[in-house]
PDB file of N, CA and C in Angstrom:
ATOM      1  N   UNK A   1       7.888   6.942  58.210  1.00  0.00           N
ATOM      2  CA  UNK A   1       7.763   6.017  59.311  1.00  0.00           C
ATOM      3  C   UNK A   1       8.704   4.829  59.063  1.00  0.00           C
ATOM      4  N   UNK A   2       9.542   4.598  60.077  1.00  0.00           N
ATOM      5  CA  UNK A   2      10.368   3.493  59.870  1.00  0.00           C
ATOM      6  C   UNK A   2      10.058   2.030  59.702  1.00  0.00           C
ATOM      7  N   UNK A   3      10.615   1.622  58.642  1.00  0.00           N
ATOM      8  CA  UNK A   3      10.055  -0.294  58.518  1.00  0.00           C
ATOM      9  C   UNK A   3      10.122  -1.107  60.155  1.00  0.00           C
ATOM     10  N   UNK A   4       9.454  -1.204  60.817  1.00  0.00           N
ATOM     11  CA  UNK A   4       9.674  -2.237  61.846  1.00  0.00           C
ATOM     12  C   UNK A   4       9.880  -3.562  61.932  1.00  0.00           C
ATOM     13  N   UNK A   5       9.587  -4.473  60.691  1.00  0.00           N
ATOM     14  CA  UNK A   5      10.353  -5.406  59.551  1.00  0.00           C
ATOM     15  C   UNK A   5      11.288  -5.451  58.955  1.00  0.00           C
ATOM     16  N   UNK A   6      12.159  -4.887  59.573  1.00  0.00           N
ATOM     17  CA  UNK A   6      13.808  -4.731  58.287  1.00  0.00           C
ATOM     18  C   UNK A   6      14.165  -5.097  59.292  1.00  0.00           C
ATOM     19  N   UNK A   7      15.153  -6.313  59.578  1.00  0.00           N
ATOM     20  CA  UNK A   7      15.802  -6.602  60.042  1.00  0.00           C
ATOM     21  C   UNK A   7      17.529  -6.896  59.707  1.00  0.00           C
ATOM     22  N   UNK A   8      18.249  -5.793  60.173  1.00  0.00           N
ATOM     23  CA  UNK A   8      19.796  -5.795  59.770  1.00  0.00           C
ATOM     24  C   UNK A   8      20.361  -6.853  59.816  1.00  0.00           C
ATOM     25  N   UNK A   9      21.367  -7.288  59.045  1.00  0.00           N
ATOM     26  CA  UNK A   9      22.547  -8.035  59.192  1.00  0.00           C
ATOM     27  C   UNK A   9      23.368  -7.681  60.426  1.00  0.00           C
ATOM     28  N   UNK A  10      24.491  -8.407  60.526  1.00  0.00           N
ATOM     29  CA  UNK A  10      26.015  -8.043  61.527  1.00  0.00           C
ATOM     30  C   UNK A  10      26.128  -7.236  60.673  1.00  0.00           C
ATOM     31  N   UNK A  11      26.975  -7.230  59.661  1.00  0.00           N
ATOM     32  CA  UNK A  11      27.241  -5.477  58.910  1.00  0.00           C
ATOM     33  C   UNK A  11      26.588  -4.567  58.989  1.00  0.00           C
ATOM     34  N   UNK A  12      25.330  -4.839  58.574  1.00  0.00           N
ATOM     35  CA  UNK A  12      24.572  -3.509  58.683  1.00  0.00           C
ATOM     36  C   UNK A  12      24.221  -3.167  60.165  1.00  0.00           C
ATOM     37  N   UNK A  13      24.026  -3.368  61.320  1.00  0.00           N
ATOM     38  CA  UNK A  13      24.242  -3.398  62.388  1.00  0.00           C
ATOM     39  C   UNK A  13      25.133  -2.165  62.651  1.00  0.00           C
ATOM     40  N   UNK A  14      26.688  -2.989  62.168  1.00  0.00           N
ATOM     41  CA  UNK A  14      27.628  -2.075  62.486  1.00  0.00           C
ATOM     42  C   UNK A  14      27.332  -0.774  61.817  1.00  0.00           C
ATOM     43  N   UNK A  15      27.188  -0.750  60.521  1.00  0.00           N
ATOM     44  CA  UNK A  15      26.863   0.510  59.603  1.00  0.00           C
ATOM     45  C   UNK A  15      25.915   1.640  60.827  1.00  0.00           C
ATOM     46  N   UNK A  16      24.680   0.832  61.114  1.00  0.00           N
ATOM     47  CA  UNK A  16      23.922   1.506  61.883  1.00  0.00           C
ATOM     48  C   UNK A  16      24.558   1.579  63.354  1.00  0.00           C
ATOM     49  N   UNK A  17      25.413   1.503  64.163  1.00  0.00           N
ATOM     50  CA  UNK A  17      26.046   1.487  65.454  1.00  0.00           C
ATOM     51  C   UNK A  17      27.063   2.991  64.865  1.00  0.00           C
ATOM     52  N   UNK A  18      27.284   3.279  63.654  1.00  0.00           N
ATOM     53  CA  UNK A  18      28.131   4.407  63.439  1.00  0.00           C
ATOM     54  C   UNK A  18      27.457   5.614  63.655  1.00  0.00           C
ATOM     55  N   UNK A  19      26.208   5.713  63.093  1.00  0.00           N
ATOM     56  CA  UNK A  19      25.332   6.765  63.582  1.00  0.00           C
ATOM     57  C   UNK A  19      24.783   6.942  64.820  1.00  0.00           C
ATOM     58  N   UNK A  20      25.068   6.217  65.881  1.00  0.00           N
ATOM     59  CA  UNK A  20      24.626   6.048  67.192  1.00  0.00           C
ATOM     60  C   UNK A  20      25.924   6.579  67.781  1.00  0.00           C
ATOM     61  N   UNK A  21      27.024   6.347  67.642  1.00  0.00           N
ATOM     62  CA  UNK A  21      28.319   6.954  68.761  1.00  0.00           C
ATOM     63  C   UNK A  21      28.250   7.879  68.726  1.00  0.00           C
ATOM     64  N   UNK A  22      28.253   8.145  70.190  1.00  0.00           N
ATOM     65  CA  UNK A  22      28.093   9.530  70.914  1.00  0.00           C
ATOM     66  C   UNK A  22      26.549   9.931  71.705  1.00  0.00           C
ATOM     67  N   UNK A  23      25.523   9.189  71.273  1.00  0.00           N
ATOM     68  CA  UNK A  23      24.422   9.556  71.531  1.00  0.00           C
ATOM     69  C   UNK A  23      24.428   9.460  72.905  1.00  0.00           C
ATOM     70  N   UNK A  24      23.777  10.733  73.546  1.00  0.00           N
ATOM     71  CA  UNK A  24      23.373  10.998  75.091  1.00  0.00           C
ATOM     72  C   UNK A  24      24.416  11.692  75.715  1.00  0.00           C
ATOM     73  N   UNK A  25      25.574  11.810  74.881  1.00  0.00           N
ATOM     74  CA  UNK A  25      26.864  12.752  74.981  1.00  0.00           C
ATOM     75  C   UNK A  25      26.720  13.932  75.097  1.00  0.00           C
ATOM     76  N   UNK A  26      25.856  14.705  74.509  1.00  0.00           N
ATOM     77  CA  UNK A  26      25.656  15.784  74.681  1.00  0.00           C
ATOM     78  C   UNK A  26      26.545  16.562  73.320  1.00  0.00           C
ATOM     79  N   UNK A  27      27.427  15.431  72.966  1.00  0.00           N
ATOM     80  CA  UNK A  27      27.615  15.996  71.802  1.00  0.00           C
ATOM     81  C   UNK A  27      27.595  15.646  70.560  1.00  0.00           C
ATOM     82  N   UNK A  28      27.737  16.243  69.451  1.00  0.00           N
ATOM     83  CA  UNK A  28      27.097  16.194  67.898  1.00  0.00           C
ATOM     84  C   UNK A  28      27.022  14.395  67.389  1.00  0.00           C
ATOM     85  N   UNK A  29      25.811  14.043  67.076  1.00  0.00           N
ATOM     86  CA  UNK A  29      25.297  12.328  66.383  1.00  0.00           C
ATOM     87  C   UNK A  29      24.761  12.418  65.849  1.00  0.00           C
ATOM     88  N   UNK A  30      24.723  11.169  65.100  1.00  0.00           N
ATOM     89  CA  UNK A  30      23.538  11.068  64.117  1.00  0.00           C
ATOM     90  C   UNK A  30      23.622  10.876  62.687  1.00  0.00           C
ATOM     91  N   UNK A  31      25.007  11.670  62.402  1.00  0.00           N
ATOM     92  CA  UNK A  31      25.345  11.927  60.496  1.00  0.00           C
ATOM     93  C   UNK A  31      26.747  10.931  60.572  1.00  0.00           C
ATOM     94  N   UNK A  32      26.974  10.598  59.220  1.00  0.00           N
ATOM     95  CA  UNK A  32      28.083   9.990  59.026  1.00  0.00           C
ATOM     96  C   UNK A  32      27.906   9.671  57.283  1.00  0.00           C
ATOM     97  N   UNK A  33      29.156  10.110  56.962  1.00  0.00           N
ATOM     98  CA  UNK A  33      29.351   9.932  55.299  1.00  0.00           C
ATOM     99  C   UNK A  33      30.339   8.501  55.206  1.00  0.00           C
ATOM    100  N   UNK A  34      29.893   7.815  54.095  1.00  0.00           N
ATOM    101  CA  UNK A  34      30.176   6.478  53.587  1.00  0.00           C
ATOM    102  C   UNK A  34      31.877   6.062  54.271  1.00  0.00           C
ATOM    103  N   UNK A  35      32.929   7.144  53.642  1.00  0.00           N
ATOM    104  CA  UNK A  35      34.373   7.394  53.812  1.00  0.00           C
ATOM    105  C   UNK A  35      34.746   7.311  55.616  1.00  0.00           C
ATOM    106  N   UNK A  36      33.720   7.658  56.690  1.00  0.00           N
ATOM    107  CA  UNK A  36      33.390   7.578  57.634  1.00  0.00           C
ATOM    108  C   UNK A  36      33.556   6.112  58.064  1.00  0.00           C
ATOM    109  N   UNK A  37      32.424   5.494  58.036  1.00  0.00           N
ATOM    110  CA  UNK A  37      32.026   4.822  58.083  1.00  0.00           C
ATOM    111  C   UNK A  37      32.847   3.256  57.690  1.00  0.00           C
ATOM    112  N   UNK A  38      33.041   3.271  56.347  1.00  0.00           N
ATOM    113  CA  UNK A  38      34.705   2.511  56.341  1.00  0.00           C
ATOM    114  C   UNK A  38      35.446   2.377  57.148  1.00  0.00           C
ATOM    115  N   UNK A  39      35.929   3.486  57.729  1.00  0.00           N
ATOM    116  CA  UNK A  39      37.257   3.603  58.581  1.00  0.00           C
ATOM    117  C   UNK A  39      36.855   3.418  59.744  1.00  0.00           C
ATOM    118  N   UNK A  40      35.856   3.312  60.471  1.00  0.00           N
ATOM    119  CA  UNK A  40      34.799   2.597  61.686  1.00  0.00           C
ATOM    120  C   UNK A  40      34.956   1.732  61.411  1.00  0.00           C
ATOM    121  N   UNK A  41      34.263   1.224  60.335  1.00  0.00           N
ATOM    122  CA  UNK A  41      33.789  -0.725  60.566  1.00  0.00           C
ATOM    123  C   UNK A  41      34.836  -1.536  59.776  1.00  0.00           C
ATOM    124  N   UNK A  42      36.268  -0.547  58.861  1.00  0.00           N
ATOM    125  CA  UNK A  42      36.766  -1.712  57.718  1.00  0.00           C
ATOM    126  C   UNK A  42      35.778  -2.496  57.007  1.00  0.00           C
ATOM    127  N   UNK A  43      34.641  -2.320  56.612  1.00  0.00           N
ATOM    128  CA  UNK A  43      33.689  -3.127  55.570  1.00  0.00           C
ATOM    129  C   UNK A  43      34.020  -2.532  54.585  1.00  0.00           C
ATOM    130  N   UNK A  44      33.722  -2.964  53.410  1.00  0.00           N
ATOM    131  CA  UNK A  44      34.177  -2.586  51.913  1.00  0.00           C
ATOM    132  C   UNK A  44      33.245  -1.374  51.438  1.00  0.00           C
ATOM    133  N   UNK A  45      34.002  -0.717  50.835  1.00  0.00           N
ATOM    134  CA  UNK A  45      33.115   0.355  50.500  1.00  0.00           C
ATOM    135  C   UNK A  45      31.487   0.081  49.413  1.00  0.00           C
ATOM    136  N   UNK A  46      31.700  -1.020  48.592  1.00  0.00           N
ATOM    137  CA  UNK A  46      30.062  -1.396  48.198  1.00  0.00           C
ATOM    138  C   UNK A  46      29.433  -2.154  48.932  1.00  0.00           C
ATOM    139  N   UNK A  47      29.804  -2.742  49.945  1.00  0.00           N
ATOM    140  CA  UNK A  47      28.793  -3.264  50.844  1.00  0.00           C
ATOM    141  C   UNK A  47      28.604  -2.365  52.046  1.00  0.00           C
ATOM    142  N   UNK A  48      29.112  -1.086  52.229  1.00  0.00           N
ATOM    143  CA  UNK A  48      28.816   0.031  53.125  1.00  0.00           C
ATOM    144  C   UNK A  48      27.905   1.016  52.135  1.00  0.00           C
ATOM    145  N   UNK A  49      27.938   0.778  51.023  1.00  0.00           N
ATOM    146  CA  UNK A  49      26.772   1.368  49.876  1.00  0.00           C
ATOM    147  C   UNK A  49      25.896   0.716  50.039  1.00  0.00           C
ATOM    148  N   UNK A  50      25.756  -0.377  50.150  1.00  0.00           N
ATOM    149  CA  UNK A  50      25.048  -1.102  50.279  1.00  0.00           C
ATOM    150  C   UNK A  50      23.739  -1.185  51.214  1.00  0.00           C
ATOM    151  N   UNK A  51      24.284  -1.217  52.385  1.00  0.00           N
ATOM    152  CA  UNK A  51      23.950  -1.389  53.560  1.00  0.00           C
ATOM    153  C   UNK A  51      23.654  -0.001  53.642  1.00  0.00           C
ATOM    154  N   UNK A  52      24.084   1.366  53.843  1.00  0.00           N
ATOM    155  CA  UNK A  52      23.395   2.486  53.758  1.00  0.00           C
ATOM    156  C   UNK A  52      21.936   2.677  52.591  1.00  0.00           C
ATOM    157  N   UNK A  53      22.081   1.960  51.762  1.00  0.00           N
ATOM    158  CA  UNK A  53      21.035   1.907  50.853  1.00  0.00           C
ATOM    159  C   UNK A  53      19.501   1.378  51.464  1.00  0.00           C
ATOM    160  N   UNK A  54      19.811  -0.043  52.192  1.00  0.00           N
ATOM    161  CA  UNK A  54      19.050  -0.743  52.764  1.00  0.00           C
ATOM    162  C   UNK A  54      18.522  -0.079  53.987  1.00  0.00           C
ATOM    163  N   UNK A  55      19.160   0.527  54.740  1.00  0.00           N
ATOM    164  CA  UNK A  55      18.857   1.530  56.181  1.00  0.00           C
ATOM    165  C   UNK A  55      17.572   2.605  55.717  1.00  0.00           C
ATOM    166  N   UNK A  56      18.256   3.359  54.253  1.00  0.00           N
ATOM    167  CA  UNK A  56      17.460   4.308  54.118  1.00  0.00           C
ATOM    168  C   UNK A  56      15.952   3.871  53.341  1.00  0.00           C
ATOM    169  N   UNK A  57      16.050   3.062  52.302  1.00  0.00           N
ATOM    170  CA  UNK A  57      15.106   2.131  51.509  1.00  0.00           C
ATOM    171  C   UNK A  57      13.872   1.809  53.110  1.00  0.00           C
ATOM    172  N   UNK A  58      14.453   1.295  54.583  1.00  0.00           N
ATOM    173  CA  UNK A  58      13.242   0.968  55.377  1.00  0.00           C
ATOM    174  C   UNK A  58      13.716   2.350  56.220  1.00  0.00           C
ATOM    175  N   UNK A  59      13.997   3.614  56.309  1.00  0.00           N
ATOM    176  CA  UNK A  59      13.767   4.655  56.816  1.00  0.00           C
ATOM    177  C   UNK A  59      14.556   4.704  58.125  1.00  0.00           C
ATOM    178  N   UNK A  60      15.329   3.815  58.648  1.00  0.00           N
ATOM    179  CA  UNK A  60      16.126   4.331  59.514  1.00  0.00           C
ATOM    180  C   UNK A  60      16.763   5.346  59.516  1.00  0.00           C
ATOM    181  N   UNK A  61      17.187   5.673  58.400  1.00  0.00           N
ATOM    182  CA  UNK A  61      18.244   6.645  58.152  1.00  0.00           C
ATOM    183  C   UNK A  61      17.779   7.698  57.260  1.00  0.00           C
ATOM    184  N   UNK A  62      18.188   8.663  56.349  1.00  0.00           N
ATOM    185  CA  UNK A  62      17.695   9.553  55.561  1.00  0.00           C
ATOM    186  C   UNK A  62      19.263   9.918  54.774  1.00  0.00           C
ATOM    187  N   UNK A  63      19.106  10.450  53.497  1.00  0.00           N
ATOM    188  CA  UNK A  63      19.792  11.201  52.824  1.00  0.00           C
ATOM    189  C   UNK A  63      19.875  12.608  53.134  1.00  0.00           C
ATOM    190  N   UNK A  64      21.027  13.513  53.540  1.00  0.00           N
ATOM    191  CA  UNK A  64      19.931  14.491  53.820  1.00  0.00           C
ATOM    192  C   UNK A  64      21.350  15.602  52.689  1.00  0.00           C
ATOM    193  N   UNK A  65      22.069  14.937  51.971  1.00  0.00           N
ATOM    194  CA  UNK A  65      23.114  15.590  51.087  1.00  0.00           C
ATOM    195  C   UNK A  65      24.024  14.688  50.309  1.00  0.00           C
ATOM    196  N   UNK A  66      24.724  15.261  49.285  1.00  0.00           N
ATOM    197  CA  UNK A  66      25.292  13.729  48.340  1.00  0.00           C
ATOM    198  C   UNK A  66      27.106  13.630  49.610  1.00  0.00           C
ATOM    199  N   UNK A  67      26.416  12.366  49.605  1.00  0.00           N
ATOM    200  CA  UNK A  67      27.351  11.291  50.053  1.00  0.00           C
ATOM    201  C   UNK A  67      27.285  11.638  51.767  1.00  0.00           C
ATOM    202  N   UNK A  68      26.045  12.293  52.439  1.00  0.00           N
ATOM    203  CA  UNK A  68      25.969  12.665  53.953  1.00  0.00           C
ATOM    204  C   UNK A  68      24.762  11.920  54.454  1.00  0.00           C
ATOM    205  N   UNK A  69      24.631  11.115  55.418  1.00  0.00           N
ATOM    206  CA  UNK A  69      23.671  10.391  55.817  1.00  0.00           C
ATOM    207  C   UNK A  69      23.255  10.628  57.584  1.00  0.00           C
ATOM    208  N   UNK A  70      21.677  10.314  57.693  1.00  0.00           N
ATOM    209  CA  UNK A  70      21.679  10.860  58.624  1.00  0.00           C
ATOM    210  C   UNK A  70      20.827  10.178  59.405  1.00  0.00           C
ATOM    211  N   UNK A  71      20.997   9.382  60.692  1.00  0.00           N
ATOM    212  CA  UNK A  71      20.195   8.615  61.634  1.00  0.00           C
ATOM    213  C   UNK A  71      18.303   9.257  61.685  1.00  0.00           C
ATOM    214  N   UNK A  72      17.790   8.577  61.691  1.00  0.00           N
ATOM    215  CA  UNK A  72      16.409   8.948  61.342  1.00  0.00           C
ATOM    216  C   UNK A  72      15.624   8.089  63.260  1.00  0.00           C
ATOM    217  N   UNK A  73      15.959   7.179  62.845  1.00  0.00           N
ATOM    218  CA  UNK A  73      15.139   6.401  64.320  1.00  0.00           C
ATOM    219  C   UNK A  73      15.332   4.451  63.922  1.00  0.00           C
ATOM    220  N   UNK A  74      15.910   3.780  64.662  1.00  0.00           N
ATOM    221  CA  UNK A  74      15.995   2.937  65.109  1.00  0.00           C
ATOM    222  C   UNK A  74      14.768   1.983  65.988  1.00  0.00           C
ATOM    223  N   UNK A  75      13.628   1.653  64.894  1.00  0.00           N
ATOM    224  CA  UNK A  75      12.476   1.120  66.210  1.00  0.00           C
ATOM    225  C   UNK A  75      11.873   0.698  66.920  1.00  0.00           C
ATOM    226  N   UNK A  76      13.461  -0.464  66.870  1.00  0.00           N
ATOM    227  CA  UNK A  76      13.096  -1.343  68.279  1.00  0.00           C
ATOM    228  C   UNK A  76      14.387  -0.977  69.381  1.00  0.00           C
ATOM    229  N   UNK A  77      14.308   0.260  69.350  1.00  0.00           N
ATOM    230  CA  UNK A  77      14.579   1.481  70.413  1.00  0.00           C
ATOM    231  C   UNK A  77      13.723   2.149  71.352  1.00  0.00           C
ATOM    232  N   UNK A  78      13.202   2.030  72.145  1.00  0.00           N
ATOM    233  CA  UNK A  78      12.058   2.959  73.445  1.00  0.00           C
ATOM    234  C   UNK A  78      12.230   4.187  73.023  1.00  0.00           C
TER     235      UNK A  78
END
Protein backbone atom coordinates (compact mmCIF):
# COMPACT_ATOMS: atom_id res chain seq x y z
CA UNK A 1 0.00 0.00 0.00
CA UNK A 2 1.41 3.25 -0.97
CA UNK A 3 2.72 5.94 1.73
CA UNK A 4 0.08 8.74 1.32
CA UNK A 5 2.66 10.87 3.45
CA UNK A 6 5.66 10.94 1.21
CA UNK A 7 5.67 13.86 -0.20
CA UNK A 8 8.19 14.35 -3.38
CA UNK A 9 10.55 16.98 -4.05
CA UNK A 10 10.78 18.98 -7.71
CA UNK A 11 13.29 16.17 -8.57
CA UNK A 12 11.65 13.51 -7.45
CA UNK A 13 8.50 14.67 -9.05
CA UNK A 14 10.30 14.66 -12.22
CA UNK A 15 11.84 11.09 -11.50
CA UNK A 16 8.15 10.11 -10.92
CA UNK A 17 6.60 12.14 -14.20
CA UNK A 18 9.11 9.53 -16.15
CA UNK A 19 7.05 6.62 -15.29
CA UNK A 20 3.85 8.35 -16.18
CA UNK A 21 4.71 9.34 -20.08
CA UNK A 22 2.58 7.82 -22.19
CA UNK A 23 -0.11 6.84 -19.81
CA UNK A 24 -3.73 6.56 -21.46
CA UNK A 25 -1.75 6.12 -24.80
CA UNK A 26 -2.58 2.98 -25.22
CA UNK A 27 0.85 2.37 -25.36
CA UNK A 28 3.61 0.58 -23.19
CA UNK A 29 4.17 2.80 -19.29
CA UNK A 30 5.06 2.49 -16.30
CA UNK A 31 8.91 0.99 -16.28
CA UNK A 32 11.94 3.02 -16.64
CA UNK A 33 15.66 2.10 -15.74
CA UNK A 34 17.91 4.74 -13.86
CA UNK A 35 20.14 5.39 -17.48
CA UNK A 36 16.50 6.32 -18.70
CA UNK A 37 15.64 8.45 -16.60
CA UNK A 38 18.89 10.68 -16.62
CA UNK A 39 18.52 11.39 -20.09
CA UNK A 40 14.70 12.62 -19.31
CA UNK A 41 15.36 14.77 -16.44
CA UNK A 42 19.51 15.54 -16.77
CA UNK A 43 19.53 14.98 -12.80
CA UNK A 44 22.66 13.31 -11.64
CA UNK A 45 22.81 9.88 -11.59
CA UNK A 46 23.01 9.57 -7.40
CA UNK A 47 20.36 11.76 -6.86
CA UNK A 48 18.19 9.74 -9.56
CA UNK A 49 19.39 6.71 -7.13
CA UNK A 50 18.32 8.46 -4.88
CA UNK A 51 15.10 9.56 -5.53
CA UNK A 52 14.17 6.08 -7.07
CA UNK A 53 15.12 4.75 -3.66
CA UNK A 54 12.72 7.12 -1.86
CA UNK A 55 9.64 6.34 -4.46
CA UNK A 56 10.12 2.71 -3.77
CA UNK A 57 11.03 2.87 0.26
CA UNK A 58 6.98 4.72 0.31
CA UNK A 59 5.73 2.21 -2.54
CA UNK A 60 5.04 4.25 -5.42
CA UNK A 61 7.12 2.42 -7.41
CA UNK A 62 8.52 -1.25 -7.15
CA UNK A 63 11.75 -3.02 -8.15
CA UNK A 64 10.67 -5.47 -10.31
CA UNK A 65 14.62 -6.41 -11.84
CA UNK A 66 18.31 -5.10 -11.21
CA UNK A 67 18.47 -1.67 -12.38
CA UNK A 68 14.39 -1.87 -13.92
CA UNK A 69 11.80 0.05 -12.05
CA UNK A 70 8.33 0.04 -12.18
CA UNK A 71 5.31 2.63 -11.47
CA UNK A 72 3.23 1.00 -8.72
CA UNK A 73 0.40 3.91 -8.01
CA UNK A 74 0.69 7.49 -7.36
CA UNK A 75 -2.09 8.34 -4.45
CA UNK A 76 -3.08 11.45 -4.73
CA UNK A 77 -4.20 10.27 -8.20
CA UNK A 78 -8.28 9.28 -8.53
Amino acid sequence: MPNEDFEPSEDCEKVLEVFKQGKGTGEPWGRANPRYIINETKIEKTNVEYYLQRLNDADWIRKIARGLYEFVEDPREE
